[in-house]
PDB file of N, CA and C in Angstrom:
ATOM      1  N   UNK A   1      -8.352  12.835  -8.961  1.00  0.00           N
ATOM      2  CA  UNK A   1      -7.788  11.562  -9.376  1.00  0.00           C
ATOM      3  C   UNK A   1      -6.289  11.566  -9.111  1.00  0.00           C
ATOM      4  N   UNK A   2      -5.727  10.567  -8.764  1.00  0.00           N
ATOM      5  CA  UNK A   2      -4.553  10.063  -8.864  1.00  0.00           C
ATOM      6  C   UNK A   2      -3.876   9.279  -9.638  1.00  0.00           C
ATOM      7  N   UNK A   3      -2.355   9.652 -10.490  1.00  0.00           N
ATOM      8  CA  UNK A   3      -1.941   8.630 -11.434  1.00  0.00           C
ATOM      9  C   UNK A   3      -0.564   8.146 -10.707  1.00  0.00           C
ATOM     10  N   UNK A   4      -0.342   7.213 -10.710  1.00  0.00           N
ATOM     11  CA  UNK A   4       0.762   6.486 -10.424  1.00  0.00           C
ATOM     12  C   UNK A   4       1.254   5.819 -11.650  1.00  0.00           C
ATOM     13  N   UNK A   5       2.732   6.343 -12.374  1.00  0.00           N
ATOM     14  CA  UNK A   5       2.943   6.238 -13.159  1.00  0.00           C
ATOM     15  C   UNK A   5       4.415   5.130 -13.004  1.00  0.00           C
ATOM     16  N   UNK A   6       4.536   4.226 -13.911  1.00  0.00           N
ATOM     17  CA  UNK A   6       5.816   3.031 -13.317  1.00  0.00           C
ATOM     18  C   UNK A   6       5.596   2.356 -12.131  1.00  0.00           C
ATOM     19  N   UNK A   7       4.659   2.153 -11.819  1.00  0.00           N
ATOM     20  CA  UNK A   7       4.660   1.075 -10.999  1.00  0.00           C
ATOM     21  C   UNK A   7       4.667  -0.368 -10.940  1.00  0.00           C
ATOM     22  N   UNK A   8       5.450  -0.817 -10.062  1.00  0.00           N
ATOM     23  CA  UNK A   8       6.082  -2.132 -10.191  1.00  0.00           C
ATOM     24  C   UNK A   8       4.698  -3.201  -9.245  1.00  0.00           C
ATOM     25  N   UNK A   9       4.650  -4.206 -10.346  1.00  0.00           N
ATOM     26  CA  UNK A   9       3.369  -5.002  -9.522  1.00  0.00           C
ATOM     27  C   UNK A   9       3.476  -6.359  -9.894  1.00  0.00           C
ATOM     28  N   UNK A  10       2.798  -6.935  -9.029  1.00  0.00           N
ATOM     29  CA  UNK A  10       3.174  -8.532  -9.015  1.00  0.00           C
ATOM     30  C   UNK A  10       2.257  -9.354 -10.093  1.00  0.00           C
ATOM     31  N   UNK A  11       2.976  -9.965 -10.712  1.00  0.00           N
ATOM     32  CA  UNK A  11       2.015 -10.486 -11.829  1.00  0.00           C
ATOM     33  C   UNK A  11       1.863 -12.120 -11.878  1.00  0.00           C
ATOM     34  N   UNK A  12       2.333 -12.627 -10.814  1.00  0.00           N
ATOM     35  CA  UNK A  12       2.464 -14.123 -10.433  1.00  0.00           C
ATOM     36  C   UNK A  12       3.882 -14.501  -9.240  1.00  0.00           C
ATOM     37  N   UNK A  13       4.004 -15.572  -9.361  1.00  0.00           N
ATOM     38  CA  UNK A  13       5.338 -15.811  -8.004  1.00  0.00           C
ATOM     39  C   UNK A  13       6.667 -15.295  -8.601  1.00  0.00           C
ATOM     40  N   UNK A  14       6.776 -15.099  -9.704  1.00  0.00           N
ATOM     41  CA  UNK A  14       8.297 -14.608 -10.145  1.00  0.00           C
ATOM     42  C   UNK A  14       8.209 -13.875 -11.336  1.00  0.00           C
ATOM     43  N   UNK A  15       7.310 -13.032 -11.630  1.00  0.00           N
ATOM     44  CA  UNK A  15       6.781 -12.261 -12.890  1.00  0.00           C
ATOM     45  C   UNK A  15       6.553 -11.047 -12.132  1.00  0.00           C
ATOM     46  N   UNK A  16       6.611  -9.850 -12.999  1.00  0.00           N
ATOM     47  CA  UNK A  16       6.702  -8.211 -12.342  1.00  0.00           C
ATOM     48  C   UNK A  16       6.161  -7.605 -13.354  1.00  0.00           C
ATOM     49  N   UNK A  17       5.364  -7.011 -13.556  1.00  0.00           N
ATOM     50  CA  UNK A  17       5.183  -5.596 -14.376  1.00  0.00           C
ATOM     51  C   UNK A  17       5.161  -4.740 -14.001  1.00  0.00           C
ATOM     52  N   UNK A  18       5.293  -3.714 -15.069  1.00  0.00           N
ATOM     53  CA  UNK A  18       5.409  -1.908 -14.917  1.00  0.00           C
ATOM     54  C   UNK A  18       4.223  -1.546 -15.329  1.00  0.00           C
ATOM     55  N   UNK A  19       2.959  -0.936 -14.430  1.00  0.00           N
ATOM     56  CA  UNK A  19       2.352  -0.195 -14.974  1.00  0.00           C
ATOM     57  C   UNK A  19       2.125   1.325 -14.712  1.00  0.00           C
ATOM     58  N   UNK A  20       1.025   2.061 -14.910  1.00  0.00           N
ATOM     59  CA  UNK A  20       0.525   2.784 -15.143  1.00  0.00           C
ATOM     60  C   UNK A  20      -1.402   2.556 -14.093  1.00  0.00           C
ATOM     61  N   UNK A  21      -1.350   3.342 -12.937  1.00  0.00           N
ATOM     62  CA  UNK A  21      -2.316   2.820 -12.181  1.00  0.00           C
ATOM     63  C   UNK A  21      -3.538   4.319 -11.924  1.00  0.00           C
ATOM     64  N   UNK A  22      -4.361   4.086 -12.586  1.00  0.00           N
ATOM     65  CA  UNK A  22      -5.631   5.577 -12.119  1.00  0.00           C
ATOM     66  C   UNK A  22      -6.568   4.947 -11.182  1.00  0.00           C
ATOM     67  N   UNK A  23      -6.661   6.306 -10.589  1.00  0.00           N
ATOM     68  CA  UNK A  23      -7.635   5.787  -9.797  1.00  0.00           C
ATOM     69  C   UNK A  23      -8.148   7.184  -8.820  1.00  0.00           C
ATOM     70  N   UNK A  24      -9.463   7.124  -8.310  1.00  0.00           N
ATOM     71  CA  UNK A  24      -9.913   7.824  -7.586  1.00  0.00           C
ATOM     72  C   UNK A  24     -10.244   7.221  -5.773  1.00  0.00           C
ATOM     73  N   UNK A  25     -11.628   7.169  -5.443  1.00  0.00           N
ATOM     74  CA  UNK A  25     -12.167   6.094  -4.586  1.00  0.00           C
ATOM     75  C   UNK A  25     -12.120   4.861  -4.713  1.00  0.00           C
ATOM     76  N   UNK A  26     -11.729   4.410  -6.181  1.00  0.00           N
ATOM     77  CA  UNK A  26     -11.714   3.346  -6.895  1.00  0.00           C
ATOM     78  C   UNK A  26     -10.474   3.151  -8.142  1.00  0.00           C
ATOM     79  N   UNK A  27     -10.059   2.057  -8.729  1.00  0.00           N
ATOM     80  CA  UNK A  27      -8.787   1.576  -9.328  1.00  0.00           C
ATOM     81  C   UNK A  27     -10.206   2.241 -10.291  1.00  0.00           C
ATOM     82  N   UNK A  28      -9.593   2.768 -11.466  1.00  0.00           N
ATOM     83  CA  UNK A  28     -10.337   3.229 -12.687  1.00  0.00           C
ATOM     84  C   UNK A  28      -9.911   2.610 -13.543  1.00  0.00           C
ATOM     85  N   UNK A  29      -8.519   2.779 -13.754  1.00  0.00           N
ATOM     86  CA  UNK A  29      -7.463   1.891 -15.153  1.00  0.00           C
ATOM     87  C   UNK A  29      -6.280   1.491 -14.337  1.00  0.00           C
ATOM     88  N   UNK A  30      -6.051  -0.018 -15.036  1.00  0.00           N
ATOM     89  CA  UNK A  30      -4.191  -0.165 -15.008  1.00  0.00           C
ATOM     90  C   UNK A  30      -4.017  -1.090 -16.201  1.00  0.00           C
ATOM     91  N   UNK A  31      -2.962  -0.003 -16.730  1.00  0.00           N
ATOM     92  CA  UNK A  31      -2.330  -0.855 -17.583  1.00  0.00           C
ATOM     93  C   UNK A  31      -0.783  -0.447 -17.841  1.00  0.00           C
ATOM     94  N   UNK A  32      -0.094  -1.348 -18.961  1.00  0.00           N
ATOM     95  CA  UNK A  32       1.292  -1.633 -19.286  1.00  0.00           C
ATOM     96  C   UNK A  32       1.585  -0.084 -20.613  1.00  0.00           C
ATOM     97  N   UNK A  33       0.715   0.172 -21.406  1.00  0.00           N
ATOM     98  CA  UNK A  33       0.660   1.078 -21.972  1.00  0.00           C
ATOM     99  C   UNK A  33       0.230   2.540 -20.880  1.00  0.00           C
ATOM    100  N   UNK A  34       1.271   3.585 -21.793  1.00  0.00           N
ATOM    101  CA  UNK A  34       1.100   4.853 -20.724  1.00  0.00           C
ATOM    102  C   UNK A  34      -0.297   5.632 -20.426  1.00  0.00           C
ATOM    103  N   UNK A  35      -0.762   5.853 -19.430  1.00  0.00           N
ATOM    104  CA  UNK A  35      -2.328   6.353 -19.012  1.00  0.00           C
ATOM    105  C   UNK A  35      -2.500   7.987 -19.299  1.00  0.00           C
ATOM    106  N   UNK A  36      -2.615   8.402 -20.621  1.00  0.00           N
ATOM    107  CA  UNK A  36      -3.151  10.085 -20.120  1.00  0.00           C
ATOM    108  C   UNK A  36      -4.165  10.549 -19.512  1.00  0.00           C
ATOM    109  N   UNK A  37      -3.719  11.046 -18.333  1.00  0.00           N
ATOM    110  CA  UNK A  37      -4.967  11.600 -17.161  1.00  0.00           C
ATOM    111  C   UNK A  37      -5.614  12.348 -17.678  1.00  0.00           C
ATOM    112  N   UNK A  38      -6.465  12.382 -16.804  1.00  0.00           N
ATOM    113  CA  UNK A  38      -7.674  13.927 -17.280  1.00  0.00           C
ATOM    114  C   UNK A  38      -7.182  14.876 -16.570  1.00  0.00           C
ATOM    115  N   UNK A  39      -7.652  16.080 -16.916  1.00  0.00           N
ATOM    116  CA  UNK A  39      -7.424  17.685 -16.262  1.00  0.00           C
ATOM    117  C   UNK A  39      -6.960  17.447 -14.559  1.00  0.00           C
ATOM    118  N   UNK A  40      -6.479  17.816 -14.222  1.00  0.00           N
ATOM    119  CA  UNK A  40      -6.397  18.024 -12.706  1.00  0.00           C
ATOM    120  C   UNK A  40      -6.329  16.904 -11.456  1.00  0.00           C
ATOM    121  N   UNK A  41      -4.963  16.008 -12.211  1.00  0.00           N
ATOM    122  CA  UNK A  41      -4.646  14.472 -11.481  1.00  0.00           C
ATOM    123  C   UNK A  41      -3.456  15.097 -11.295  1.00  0.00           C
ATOM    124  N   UNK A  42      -3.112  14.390 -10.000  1.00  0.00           N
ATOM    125  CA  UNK A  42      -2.208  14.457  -9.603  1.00  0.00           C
ATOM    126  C   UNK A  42      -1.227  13.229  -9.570  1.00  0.00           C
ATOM    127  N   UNK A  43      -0.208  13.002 -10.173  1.00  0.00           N
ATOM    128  CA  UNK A  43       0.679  12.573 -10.758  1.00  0.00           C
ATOM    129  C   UNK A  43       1.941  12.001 -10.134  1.00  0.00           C
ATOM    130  N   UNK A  44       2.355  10.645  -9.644  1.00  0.00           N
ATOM    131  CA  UNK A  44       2.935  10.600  -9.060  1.00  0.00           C
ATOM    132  C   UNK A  44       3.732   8.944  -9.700  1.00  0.00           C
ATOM    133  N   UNK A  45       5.131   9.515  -9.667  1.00  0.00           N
ATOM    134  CA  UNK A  45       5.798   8.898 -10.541  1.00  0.00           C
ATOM    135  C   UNK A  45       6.653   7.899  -9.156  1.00  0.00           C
ATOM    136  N   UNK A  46       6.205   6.403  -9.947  1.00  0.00           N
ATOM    137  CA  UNK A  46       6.651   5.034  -8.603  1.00  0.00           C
ATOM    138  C   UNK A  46       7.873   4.459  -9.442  1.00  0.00           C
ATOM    139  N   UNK A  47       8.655   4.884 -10.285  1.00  0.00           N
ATOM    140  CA  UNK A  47       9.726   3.990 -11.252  1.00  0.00           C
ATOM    141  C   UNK A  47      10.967   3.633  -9.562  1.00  0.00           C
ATOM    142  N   UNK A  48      10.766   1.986  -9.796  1.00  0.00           N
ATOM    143  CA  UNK A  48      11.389   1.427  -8.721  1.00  0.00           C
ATOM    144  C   UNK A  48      11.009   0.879  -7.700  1.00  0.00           C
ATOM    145  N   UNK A  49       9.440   1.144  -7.205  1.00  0.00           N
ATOM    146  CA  UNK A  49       9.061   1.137  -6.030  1.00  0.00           C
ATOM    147  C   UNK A  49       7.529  -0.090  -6.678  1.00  0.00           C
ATOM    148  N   UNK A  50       7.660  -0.780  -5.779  1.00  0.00           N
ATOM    149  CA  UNK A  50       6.437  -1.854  -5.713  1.00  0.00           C
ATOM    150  C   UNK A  50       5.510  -1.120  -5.346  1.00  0.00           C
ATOM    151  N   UNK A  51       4.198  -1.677  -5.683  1.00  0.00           N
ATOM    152  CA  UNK A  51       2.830  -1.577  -5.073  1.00  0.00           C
ATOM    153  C   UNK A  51       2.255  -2.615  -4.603  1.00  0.00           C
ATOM    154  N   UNK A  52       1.908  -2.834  -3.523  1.00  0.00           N
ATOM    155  CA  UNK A  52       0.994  -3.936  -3.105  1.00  0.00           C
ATOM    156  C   UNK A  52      -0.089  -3.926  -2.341  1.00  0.00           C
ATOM    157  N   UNK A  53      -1.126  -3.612  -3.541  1.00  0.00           N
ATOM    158  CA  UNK A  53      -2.378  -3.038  -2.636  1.00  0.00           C
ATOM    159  C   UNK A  53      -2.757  -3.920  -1.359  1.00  0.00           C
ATOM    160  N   UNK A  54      -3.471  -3.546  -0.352  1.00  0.00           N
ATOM    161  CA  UNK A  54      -3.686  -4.530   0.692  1.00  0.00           C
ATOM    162  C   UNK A  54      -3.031  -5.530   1.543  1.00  0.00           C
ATOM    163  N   UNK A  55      -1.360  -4.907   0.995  1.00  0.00           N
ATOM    164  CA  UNK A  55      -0.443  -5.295   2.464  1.00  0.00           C
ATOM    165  C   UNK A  55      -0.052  -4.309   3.523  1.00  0.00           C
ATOM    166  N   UNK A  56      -0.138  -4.725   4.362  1.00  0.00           N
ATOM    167  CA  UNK A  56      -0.091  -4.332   5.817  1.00  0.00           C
ATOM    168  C   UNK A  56       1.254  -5.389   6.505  1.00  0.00           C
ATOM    169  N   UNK A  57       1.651  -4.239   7.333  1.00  0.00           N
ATOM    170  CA  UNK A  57       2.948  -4.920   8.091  1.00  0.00           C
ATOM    171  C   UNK A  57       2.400  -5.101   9.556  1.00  0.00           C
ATOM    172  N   UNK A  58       2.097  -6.502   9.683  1.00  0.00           N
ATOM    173  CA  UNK A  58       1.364  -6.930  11.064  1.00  0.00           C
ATOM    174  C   UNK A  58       2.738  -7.150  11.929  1.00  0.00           C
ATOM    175  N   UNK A  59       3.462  -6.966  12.009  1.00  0.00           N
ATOM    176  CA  UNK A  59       4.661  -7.192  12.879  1.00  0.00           C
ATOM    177  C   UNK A  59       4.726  -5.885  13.591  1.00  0.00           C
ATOM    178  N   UNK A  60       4.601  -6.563  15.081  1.00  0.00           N
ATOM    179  CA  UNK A  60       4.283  -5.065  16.342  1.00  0.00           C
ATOM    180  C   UNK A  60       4.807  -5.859  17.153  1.00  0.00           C
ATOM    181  N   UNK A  61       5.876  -4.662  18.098  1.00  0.00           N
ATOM    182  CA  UNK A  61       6.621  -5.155  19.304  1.00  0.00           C
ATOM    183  C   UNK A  61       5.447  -4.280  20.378  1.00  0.00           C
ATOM    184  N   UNK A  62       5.284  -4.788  21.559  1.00  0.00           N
ATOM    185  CA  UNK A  62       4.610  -4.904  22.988  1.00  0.00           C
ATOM    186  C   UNK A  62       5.671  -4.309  23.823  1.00  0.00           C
ATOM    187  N   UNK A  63       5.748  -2.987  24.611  1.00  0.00           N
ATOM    188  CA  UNK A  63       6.708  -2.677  25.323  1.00  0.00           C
ATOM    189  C   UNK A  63       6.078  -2.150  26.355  1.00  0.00           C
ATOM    190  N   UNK A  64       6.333  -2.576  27.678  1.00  0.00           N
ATOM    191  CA  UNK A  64       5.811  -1.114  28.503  1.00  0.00           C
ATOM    192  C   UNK A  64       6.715  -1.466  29.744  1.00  0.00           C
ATOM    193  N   UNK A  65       6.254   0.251  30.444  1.00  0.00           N
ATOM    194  CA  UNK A  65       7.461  -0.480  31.949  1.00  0.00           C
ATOM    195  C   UNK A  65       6.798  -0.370  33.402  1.00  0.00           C
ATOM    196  N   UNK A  66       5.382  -0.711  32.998  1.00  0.00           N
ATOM    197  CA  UNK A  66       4.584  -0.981  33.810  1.00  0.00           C
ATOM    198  C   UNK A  66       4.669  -2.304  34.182  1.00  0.00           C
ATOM    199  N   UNK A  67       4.804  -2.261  35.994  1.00  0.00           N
ATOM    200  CA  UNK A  67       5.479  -3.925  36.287  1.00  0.00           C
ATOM    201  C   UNK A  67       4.379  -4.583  36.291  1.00  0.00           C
ATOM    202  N   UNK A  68       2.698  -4.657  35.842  1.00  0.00           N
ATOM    203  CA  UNK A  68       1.551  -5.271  35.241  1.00  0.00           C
ATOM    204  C   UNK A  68       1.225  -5.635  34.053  1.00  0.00           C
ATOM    205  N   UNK A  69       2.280  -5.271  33.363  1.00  0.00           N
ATOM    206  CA  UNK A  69       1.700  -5.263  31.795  1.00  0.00           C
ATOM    207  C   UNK A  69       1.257  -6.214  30.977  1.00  0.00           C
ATOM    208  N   UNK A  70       1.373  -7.282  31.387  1.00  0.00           N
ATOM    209  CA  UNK A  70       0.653  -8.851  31.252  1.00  0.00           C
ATOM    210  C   UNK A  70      -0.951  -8.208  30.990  1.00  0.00           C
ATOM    211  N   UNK A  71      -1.556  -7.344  31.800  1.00  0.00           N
ATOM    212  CA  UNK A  71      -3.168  -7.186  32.268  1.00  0.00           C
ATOM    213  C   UNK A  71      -3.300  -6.210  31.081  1.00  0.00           C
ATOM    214  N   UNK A  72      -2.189  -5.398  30.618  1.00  0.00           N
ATOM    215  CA  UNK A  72      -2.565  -4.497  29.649  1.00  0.00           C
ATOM    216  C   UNK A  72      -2.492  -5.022  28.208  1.00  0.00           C
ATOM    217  N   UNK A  73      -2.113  -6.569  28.101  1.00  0.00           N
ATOM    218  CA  UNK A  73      -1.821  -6.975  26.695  1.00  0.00           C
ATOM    219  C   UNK A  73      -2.948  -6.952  25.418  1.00  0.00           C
ATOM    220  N   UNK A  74      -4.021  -7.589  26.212  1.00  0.00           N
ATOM    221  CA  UNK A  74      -5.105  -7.790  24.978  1.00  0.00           C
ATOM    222  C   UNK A  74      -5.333  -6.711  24.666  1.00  0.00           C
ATOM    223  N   UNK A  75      -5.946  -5.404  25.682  1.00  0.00           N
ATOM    224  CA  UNK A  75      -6.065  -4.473  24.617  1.00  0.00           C
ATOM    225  C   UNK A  75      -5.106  -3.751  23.901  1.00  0.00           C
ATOM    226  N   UNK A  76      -3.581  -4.153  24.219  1.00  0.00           N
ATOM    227  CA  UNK A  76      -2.915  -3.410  23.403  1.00  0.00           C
ATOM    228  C   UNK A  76      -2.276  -4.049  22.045  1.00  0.00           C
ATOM    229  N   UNK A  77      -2.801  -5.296  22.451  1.00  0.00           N
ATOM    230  CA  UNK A  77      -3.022  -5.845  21.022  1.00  0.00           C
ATOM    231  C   UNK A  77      -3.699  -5.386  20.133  1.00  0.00           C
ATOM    232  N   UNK A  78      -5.123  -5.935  20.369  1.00  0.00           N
ATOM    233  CA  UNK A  78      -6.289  -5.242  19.680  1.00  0.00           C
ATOM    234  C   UNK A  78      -5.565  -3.351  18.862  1.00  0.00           C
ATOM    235  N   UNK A  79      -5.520  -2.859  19.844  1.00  0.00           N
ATOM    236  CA  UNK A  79      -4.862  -1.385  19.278  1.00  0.00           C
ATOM    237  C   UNK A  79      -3.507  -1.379  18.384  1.00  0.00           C
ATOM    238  N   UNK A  80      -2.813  -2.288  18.638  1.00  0.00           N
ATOM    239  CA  UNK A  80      -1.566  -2.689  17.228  1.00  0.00           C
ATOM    240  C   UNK A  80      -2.396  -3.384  15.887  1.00  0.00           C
ATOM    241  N   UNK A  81      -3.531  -4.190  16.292  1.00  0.00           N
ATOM    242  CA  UNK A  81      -3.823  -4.181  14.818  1.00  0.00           C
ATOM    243  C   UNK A  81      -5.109  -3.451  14.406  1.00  0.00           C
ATOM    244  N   UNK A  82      -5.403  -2.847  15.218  1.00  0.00           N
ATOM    245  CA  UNK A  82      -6.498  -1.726  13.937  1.00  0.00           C
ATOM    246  C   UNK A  82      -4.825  -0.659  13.305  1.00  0.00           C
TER     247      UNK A  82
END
């Protein structure tokens, strides 16, 4: 298991809380009150730092210096967003 302890999370368009986040394969607990783990979690303290499960930074630059690279775009699209 993993605890993420102080973490900063979005609680509407201009609202923030601090919680306390367990979890394994799966979110187990989050809450505003402090989480005592079980035996053998590993512990990792976020005071300051956001969480935002399920963002991804889709912003990808296309470079090459192949004078074709028009022909190489789609798939190197495709490969910037997996």
């Amino acid at each position: 298991m993993i605890l993420f302890k102080n973490a900063t999370i979005s609680a509407g368009i201009t609202k923030e809380r601090v919680v306390d986040i367990l979890f394994d394969e799966k979110i187990v607990d989050v809450r505003e009150d402090s989480i005592t783990p079980p035996e053998n979690t590993t512990i990792i303290d976020l005071d300051g730092k956001i969480v935002l499960p399920g963002c991804i930074d889709l912003h990808t630059h296309f470079r090459s210096d192949q004078p074709n690279w028009q022909n190489y775009f789609y798939n190197a699209s495709k490969a910037a967003a997996m």
